[in-house]
Protein backbone atom coordinates (compact mmCIF):
# COMPACT_ATOMS: atom_id res chain seq x y z
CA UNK A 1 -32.31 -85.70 -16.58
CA UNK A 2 -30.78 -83.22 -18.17
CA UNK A 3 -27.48 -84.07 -18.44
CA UNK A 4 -28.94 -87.39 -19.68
CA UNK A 5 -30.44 -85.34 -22.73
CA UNK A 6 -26.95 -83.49 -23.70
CA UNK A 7 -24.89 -86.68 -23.49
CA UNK A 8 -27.58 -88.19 -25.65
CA UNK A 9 -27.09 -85.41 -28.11
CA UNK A 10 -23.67 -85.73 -27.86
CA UNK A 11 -23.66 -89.60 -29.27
CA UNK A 12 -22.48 -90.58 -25.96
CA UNK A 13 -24.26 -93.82 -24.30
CA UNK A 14 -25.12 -93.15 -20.77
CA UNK A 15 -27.20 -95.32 -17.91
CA UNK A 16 -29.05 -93.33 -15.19
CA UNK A 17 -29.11 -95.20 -12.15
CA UNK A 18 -27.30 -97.93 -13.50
CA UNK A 19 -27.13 -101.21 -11.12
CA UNK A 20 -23.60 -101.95 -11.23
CA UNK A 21 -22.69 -105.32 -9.38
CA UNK A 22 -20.25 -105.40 -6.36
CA UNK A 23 -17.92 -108.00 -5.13
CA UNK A 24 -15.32 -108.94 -2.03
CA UNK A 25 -12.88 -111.48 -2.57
CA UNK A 26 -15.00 -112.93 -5.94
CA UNK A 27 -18.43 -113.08 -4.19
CA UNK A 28 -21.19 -111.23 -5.05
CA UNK A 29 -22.00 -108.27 -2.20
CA UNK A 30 -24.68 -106.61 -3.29
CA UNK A 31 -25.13 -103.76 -5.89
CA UNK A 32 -24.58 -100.40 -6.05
CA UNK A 33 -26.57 -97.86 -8.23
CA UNK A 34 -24.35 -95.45 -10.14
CA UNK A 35 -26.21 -91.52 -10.79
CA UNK A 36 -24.81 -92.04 -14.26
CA UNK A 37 -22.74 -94.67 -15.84
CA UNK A 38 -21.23 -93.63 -18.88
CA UNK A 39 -19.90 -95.59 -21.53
CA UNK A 40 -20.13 -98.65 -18.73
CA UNK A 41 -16.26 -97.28 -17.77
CA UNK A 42 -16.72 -94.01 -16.02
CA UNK A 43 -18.81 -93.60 -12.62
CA UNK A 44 -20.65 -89.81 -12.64
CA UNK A 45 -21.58 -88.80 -8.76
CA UNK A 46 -23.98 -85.91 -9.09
CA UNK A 47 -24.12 -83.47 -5.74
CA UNK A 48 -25.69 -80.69 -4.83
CA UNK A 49 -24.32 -78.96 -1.75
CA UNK A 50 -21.73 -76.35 -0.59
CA UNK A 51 -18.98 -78.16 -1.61
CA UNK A 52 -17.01 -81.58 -2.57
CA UNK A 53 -16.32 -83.37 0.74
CA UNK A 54 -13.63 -85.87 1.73
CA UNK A 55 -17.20 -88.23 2.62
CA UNK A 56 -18.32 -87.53 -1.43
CA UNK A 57 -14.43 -88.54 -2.27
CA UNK A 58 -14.19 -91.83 0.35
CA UNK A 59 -17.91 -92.89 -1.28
CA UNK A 60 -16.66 -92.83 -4.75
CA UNK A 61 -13.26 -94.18 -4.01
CA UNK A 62 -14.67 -96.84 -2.47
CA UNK A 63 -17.47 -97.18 -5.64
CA UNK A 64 -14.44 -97.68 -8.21
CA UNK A 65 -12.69 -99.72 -5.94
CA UNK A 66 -16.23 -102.41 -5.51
CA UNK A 67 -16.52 -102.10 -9.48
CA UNK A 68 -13.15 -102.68 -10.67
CA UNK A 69 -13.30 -99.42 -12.70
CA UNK A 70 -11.08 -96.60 -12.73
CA UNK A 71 -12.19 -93.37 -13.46
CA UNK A 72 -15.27 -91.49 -11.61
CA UNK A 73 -16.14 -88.16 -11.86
CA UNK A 74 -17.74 -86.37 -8.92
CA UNK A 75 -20.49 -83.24 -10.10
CA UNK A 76 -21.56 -80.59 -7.34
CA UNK A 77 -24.08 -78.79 -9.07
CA UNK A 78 -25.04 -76.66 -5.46
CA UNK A 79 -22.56 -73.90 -5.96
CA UNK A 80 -23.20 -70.78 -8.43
CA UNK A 81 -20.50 -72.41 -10.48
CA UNK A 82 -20.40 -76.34 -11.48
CA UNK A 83 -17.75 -77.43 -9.03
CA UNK A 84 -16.01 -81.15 -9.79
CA UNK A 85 -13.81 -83.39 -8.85
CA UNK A 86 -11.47 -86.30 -10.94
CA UNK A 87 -10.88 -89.67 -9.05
CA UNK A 88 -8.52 -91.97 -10.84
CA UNK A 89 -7.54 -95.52 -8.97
């Protein structure tokens, strides 16, 4: 909620738990509900644990992949330090 307020502030337009349809081969799959979906091009993952795992990377991979869109950034806000990860496909 939060980070909702300084994006906000910041002029940028955000969703929180954004329902973001998915499709296989042109048919409609199900939906998947982004943490934050900013500017409706950039997937936000929010964490909190030890650390960025290859199963946070292989979830929102597979998230850009479903959506068709290509940038996603990953947010571990667990450690003493913001911790975060850049997935391009």
């Amino acid at each position: 909620n939060s980070l909702m307020i300084l994006l906000k502030r910041e002029g940028i337009t955000a969703k929180q738990q954004s329902p973001i349809t998915v499709y296989f081969e042109g048919e409609n799959v199900g939906e998947y509900f982004a943490d934050i979906l900013i500017e409706d091009k950039i997937i936000l993952e929010l964490k909190s644990g030890e650390n960025i795992v290859a199963a946070h990377r292989a979830q929102t991979l597979n998230y850009l992949k479903a959506t068709g869109l290509n940038l996603a950034i990953i947010l571990n806000f667990g450690k003493e330090r913001l911790e975060y990860e850049r997935l391009v496909v």
